[in-house]
Protein backbone atom coordinates (compact mmCIF):
# COMPACT_ATOMS: atom_id res chain seq x y z
CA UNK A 1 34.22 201.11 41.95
CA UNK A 2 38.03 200.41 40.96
CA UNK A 3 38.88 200.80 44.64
CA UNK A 4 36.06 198.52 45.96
CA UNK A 5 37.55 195.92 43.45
CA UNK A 6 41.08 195.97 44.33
CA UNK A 7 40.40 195.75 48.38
CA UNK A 8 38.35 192.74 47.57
CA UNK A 9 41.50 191.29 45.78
CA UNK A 10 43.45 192.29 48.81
CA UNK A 11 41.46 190.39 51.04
CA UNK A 12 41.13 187.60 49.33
CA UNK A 13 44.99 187.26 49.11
CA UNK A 14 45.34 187.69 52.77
CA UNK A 15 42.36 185.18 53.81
CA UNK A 16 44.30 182.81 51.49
CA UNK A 17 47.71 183.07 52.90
CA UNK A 18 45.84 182.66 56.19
CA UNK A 19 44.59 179.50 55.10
CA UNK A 20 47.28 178.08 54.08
CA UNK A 21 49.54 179.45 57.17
CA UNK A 22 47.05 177.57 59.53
CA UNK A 23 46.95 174.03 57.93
CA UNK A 24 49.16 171.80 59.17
CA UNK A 25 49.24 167.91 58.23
CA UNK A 26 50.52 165.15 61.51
CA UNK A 27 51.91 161.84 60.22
CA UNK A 28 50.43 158.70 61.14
CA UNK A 29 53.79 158.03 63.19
CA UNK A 30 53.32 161.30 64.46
CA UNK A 31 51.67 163.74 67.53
CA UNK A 32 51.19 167.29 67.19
CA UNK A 33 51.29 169.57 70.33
CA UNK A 34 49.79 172.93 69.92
CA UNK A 35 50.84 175.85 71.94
CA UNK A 36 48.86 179.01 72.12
CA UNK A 37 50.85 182.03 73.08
CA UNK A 38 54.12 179.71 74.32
CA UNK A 39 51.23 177.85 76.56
CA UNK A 40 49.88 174.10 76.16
CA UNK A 41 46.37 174.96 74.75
CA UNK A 42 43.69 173.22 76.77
CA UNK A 43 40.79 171.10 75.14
CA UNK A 44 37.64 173.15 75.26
CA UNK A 45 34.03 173.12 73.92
CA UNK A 46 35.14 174.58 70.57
CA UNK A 47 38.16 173.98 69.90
CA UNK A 48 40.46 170.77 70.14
CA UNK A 49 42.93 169.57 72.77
CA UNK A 50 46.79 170.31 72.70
CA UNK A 51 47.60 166.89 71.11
CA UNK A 52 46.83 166.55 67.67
CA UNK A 53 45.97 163.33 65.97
CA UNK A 54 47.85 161.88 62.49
CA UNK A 55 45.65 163.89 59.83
CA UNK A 56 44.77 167.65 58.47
CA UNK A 57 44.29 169.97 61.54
CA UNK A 58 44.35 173.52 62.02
CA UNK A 59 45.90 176.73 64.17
CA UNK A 60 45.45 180.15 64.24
CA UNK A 61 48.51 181.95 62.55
CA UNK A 62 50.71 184.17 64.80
CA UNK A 63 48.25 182.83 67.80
CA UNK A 64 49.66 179.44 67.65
CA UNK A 65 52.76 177.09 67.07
CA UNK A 66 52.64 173.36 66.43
CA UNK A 67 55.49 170.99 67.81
CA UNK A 68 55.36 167.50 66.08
CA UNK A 69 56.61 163.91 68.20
CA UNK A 70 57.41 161.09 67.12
CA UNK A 71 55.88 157.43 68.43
CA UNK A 72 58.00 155.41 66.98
CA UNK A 73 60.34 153.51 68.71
CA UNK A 74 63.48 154.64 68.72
CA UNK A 75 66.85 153.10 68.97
CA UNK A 76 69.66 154.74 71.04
CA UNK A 77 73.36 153.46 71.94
CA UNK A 78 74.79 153.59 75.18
CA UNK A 79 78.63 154.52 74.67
CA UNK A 80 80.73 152.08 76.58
CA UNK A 81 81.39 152.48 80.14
CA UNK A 82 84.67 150.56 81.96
CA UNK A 83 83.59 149.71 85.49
CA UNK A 84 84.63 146.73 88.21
CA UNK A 85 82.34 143.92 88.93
CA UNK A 86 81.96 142.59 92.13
CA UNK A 87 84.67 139.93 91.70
CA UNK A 88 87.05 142.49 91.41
CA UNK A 89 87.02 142.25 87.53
CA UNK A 90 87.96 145.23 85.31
CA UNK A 91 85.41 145.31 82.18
CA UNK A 92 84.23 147.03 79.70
CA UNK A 93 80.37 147.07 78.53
CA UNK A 94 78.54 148.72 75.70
CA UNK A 95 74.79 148.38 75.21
CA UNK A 96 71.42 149.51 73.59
CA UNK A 97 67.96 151.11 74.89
CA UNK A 98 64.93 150.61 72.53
CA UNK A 99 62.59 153.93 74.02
CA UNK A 100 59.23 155.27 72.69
CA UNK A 101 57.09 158.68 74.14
CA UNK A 102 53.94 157.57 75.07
CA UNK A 103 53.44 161.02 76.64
CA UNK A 104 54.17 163.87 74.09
CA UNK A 105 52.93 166.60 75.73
CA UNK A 106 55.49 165.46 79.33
CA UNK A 107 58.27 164.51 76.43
CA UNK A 108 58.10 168.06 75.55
CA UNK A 109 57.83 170.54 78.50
CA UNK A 110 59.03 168.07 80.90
CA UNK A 111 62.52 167.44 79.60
CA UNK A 112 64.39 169.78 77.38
CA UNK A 113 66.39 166.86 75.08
CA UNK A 114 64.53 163.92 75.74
CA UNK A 115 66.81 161.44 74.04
CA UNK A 116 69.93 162.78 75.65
CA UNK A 117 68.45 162.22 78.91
CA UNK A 118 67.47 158.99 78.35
CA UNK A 119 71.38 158.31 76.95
CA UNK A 120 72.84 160.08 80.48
CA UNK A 121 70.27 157.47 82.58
CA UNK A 122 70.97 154.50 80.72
CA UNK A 123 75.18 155.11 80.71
CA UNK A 124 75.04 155.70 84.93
CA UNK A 125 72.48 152.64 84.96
CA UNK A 126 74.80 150.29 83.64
CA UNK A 127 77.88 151.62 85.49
CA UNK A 128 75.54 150.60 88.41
CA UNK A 129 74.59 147.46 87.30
CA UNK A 130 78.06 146.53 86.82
CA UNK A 131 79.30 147.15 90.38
CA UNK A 132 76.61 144.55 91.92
CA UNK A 133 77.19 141.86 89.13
CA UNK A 134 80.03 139.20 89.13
CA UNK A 135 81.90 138.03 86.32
CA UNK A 136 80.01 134.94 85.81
CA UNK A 137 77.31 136.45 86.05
CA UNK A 138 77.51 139.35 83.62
CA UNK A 139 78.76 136.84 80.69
CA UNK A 140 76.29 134.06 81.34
CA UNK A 141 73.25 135.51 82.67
CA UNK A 142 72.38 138.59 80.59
CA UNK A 143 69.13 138.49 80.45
CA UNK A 144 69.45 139.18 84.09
CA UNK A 145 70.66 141.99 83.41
CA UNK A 146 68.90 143.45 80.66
CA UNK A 147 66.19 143.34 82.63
CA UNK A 148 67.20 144.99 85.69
CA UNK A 149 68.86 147.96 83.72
CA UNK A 150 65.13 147.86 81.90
CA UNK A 151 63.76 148.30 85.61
CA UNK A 152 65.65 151.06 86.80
CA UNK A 153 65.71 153.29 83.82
CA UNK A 154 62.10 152.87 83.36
CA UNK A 155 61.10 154.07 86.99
CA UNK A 156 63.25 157.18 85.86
CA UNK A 157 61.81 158.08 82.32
CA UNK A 158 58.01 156.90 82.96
CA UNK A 159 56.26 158.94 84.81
CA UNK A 160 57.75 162.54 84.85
CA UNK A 161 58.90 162.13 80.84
CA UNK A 162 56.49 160.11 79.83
CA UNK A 163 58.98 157.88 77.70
CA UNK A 164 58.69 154.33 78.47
CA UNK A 165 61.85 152.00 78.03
CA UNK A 166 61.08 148.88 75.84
CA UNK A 167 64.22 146.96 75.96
CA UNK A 168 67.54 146.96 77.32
CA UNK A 169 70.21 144.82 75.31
CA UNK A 170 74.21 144.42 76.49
CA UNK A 171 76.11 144.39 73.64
CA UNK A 172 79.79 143.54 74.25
CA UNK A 173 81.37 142.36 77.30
CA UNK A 174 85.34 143.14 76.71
CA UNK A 175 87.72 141.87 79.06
CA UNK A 176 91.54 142.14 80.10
CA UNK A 177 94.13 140.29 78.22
CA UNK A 178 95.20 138.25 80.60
CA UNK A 179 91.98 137.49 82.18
CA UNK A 180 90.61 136.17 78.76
CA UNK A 181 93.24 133.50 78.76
CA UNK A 182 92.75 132.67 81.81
CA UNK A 183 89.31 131.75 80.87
CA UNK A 184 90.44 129.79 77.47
CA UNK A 185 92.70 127.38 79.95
CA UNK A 186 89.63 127.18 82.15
CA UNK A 187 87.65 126.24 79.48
CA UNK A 188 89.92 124.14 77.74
CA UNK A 189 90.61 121.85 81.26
CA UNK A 190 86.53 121.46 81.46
CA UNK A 191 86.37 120.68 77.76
CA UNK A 192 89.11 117.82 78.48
CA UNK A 193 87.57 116.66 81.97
CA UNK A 194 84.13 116.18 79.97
CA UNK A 195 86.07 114.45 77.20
CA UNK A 196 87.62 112.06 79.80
CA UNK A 197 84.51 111.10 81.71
CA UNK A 198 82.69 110.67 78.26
CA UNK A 199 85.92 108.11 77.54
CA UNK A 200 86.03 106.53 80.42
CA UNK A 201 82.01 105.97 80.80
CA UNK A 202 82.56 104.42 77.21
CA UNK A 203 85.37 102.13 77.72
CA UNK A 204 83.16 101.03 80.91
CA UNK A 205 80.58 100.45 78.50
CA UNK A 206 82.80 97.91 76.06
CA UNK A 207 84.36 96.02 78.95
CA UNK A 208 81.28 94.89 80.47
CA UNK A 209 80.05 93.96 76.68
CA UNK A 210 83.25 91.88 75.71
CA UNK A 211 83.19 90.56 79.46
CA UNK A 212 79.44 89.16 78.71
CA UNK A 213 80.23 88.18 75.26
CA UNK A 214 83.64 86.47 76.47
CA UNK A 215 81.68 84.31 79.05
CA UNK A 216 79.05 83.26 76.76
CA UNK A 217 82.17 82.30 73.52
CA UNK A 218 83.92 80.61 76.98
CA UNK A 219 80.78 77.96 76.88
CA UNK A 220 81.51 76.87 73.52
CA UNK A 221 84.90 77.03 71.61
CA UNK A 222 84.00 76.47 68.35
CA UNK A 223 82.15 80.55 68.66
CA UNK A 224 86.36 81.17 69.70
CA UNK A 225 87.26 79.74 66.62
CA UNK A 226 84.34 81.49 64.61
CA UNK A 227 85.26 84.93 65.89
CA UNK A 228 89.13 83.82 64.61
CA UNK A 229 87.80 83.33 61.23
CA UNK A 230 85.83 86.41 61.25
CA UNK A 231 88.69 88.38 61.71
CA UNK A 232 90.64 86.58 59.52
CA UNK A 233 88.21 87.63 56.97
CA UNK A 234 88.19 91.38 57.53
CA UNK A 235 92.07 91.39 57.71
CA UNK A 236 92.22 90.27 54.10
CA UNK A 237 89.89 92.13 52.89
CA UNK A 238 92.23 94.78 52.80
CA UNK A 239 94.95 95.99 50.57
CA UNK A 240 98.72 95.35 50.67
CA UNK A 241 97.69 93.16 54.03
CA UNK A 242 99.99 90.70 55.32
CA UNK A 243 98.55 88.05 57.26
CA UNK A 244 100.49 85.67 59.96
CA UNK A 245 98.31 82.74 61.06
CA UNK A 246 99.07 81.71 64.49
CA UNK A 247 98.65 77.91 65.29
CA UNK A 248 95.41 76.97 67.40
CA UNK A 249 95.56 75.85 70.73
CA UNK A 250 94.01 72.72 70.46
CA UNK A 251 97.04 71.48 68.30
CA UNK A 252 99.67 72.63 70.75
CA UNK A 253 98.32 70.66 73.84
CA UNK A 254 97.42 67.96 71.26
CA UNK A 255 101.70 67.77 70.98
CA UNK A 256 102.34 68.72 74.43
CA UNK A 257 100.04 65.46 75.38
CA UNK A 258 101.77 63.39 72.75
CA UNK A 259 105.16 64.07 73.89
CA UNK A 260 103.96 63.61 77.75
CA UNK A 261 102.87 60.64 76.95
CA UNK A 262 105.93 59.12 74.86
CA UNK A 263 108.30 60.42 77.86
CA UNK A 264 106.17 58.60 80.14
CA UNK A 265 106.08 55.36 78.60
CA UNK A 266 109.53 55.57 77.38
CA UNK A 267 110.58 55.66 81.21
CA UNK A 268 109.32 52.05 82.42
CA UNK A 269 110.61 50.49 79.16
CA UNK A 270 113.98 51.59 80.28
CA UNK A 271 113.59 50.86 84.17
CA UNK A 272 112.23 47.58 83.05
CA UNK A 273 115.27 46.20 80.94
CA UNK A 274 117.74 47.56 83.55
CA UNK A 275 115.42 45.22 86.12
CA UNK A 276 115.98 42.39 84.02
CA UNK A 277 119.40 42.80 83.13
CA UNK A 278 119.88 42.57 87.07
CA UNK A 279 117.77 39.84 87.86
CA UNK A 280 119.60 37.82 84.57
CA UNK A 281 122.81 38.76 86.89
CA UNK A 282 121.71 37.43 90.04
CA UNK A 283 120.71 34.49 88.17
CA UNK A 284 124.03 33.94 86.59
CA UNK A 285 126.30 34.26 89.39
CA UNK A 286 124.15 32.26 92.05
CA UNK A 287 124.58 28.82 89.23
CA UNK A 288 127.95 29.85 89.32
CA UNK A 289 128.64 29.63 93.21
CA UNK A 290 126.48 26.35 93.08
CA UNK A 291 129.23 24.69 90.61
CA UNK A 292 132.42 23.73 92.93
CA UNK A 293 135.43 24.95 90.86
CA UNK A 294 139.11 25.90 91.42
CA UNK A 295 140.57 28.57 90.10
CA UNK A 296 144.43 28.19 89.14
CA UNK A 297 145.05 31.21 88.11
CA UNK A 298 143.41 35.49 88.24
CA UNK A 299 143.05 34.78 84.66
CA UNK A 300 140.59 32.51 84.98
CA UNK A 301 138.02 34.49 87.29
CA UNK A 302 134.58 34.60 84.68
CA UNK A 303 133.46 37.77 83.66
CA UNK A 304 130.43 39.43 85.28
CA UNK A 305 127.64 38.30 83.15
CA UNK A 306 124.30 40.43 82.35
CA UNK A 307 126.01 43.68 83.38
CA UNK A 308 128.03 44.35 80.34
CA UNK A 309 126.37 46.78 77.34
CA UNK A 310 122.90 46.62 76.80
CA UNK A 311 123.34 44.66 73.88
CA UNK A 312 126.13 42.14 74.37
CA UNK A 313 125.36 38.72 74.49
CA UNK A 314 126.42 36.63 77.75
CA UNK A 315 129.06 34.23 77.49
CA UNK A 316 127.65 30.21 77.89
CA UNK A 317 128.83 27.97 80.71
CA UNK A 318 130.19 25.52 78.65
CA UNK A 319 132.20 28.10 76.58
CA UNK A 320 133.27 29.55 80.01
CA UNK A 321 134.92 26.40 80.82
CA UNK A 322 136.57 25.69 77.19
CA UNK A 323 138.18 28.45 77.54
CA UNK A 324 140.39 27.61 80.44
CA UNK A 325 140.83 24.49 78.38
CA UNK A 326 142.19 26.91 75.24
CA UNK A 327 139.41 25.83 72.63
CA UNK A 328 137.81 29.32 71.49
CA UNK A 329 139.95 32.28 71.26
CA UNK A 330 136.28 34.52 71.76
CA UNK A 331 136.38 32.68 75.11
CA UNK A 332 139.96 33.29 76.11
CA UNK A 333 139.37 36.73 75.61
CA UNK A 334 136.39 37.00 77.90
CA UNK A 335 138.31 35.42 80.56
CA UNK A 336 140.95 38.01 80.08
CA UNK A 337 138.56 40.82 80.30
CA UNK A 338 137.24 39.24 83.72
CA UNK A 339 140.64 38.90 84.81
CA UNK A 340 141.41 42.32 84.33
CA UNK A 341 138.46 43.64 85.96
CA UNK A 342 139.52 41.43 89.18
CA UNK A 343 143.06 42.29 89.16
CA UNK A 344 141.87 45.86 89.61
CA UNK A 345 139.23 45.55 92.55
CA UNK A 346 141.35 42.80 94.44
CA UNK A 347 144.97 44.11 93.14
CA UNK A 348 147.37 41.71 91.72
CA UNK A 349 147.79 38.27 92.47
CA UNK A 350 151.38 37.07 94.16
CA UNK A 351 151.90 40.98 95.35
CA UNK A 352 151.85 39.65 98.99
CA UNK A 353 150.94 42.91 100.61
CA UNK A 354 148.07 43.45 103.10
CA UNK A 355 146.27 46.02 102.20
CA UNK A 356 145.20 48.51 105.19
CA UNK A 357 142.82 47.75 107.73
CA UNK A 358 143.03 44.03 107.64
CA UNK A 359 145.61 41.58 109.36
CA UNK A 360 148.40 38.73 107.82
CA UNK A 361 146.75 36.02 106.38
CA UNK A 362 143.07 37.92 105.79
CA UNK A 363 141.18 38.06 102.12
CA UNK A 364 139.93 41.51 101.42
CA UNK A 365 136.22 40.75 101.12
CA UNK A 366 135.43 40.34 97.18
CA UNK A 367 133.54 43.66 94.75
CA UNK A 368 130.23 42.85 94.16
CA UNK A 369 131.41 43.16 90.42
CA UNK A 370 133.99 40.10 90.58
CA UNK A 371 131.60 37.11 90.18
CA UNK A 372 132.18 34.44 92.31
CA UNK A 373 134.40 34.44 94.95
CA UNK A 374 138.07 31.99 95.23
CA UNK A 375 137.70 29.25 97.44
CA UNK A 376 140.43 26.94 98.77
CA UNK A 377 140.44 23.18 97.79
CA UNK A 378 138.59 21.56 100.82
CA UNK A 379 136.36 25.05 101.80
CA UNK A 380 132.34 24.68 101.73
CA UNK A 381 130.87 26.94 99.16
CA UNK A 382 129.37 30.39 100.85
CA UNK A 383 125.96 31.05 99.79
CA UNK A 384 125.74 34.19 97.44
CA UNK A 385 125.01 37.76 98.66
CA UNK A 386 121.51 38.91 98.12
CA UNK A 387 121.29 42.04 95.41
CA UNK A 388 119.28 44.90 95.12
CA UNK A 389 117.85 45.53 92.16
């Protein structure tokens, strides 16, 4: 009875160990791939398929062995790979494949290391991908590539793996020294070209604002003067300002006409008293020729009368012929004055030398200046020379 006892133990221990040996748990991120006797078990009537779903599940110890897959998506880097673009441009590129096995069962028996295939693929993908991309290109058109990297990795890994590429990111573009300022002065030169037209377009802009605003303050000065005060105002509104009023316009052509205009009638004044001074001395010396009279002596020639200083006064007839009488010594020294001025224009009297040109016996013909001309006693009275005034 003892024996029957302890066998049942025995089993008991060993059905238990069984049981637990053949439970196995799959996560919910999980797939569980049974093998029976190192084969993919096949789904049959009575028992399940080779892929196990996320929950409690069960194998036959020693029969069968579980290998658990993950669905999540998982994140790989692709070490960076130097290549040349197509622009003859040595560069260096990194990047990043986002993968996830949507086929455990291929994952598994197709490919031994599934993730370090899909590293291999995506390092001689972008090696490729380099060599038919340009410079330009490959720094300002990446989605461009991302996708076509995400194309030709995931015709590779899709249908014989069953692992199906997500996304394909670049993540650093490194380039030469030299090259990368070449680029800054390229950039800089379109910054400053930009800058320039942006500058230019707005001081286009202004002048064809102040030109319309400069024709319409042209219409009406007082908007000139308006603007003046205006500035004016903001000027002082500041601190420490010194301000230096300039004088309008309107006052210095208000002067420049004044002192036009007192030139201008200034002038005929002037040409007016020399016209009558003449006149006075055409008057004067044609009484005199009228009046018979005999000189005795050079002293006694008259002086020239309304031709002396513009304020002298002109000596009377009747003093004229006191003073050959000796009366007023003012008189006496007029008539010396006149005699001087004729003993230089006609030389001096008694010299009784002919001057040049004219013959023994011939007057030189009397200055304008002299007054009246001498006559002999007996000789008719010559009319007097017209003037020009």
């Amino acid at each position: 009875m003892e024996a029957v006892v302890i066998v049942i133990i025995v089993v008991a221990i060993l059905a238990f160990l069984g049981a637990a040996a053949s439970v196995r748990v799959v996560q919910q991120f999980e797939n569980g791939i049974v093998f029976r006797f190192g084969q993919v078990q096949r789904e049959g009537r009575l028992r399940p398929g080779a892929v196990r779903r996320p929950g409690l599940t069960f194998i036959v110890p020693i029969m069968e062995r579980m290998q658990k897959v993950s669905q999540q998506t998982v994140t790989m880097n692709v070490p960076a790979q130097e290549g040349i673009t197509q622009d003859n441009v040595s560069v260096r590129v990194d990047a990043v494949v986002y993968i996830r096995v949507i086929d455990p069962v291929k994952a598994i028996v197709n490919v031994q290391n599934y993730g370090y295939a899909v590293s291999q693929i995506g390092q001689t993908s972008l090696r490729s991908v380099i060599g038919q991309t340009d410079m330009q290109e490959l720094l300002g058109e990446r989605e461009k590539i991302n996708a076509r990297l995400r194309r030709i990795m995931d015709e590779i890994t899709d249908a014989p793996w069953g692992i199906r590429i997500e996304r394909v990111e670049i993540k650093d573009v490194s380039l030469p020294e030299g090259m990368k300022r070449s680029m800054a002065r390229q950039a800089e030169a379109e910054r400053e070209r930009r800058a320039r037209i942006i500058t230019a377009d707005g001081e286009f802009q202004a002048s064809k604002r102040l030109a319309a605003a400069a024709e319409i303050m042209s219409q009406d000065p007082a908007a000139l003067q308006l603007r003046m005060l205006q500035t004016v105002v903001e000027v002082s509104a500041e601190k420490n300002s010194t301000l230096v009023m300039p004088l309008p316009v309107e006052i210095l052509r208000f002067f420049d006409k004044m002192s036009g205009g007192t030139a201008e009638a200034g002038r005929p004044a002037e040409r007016t008293d020399l016209r009558e001074r003449l006149a006075k001395a055409e008057e004067d010396l044609a009484l005199a020729a009228e009046q018979p009279s005999t000189l005795e002596s050079p002293q006694d020639v008259p002086p020239v009368i309304g031709l002396d200083a513009p304020g002298s006064k002109s000596t009377p007839k009747s003093e004229s012929r006191g003073a050959s009488e000796g009366e007023p010594e003012g008189a006496s020294k007029g008539g010396k004055r006149g005699s001087e001025e004729a003993r230089e224009v006609s030389g001096p009297a008694g010299a009784g030398e002919t001057p040049p040109g004219l013959e023994a016996g011939e007057r030189p013909p009397a200055h304008p200046l002299d007054g009246p001309a001498q006559r002999q006693p007996g000789q008719p009275a010559e009319p007097p020379a017209d003037r020009e005034s």
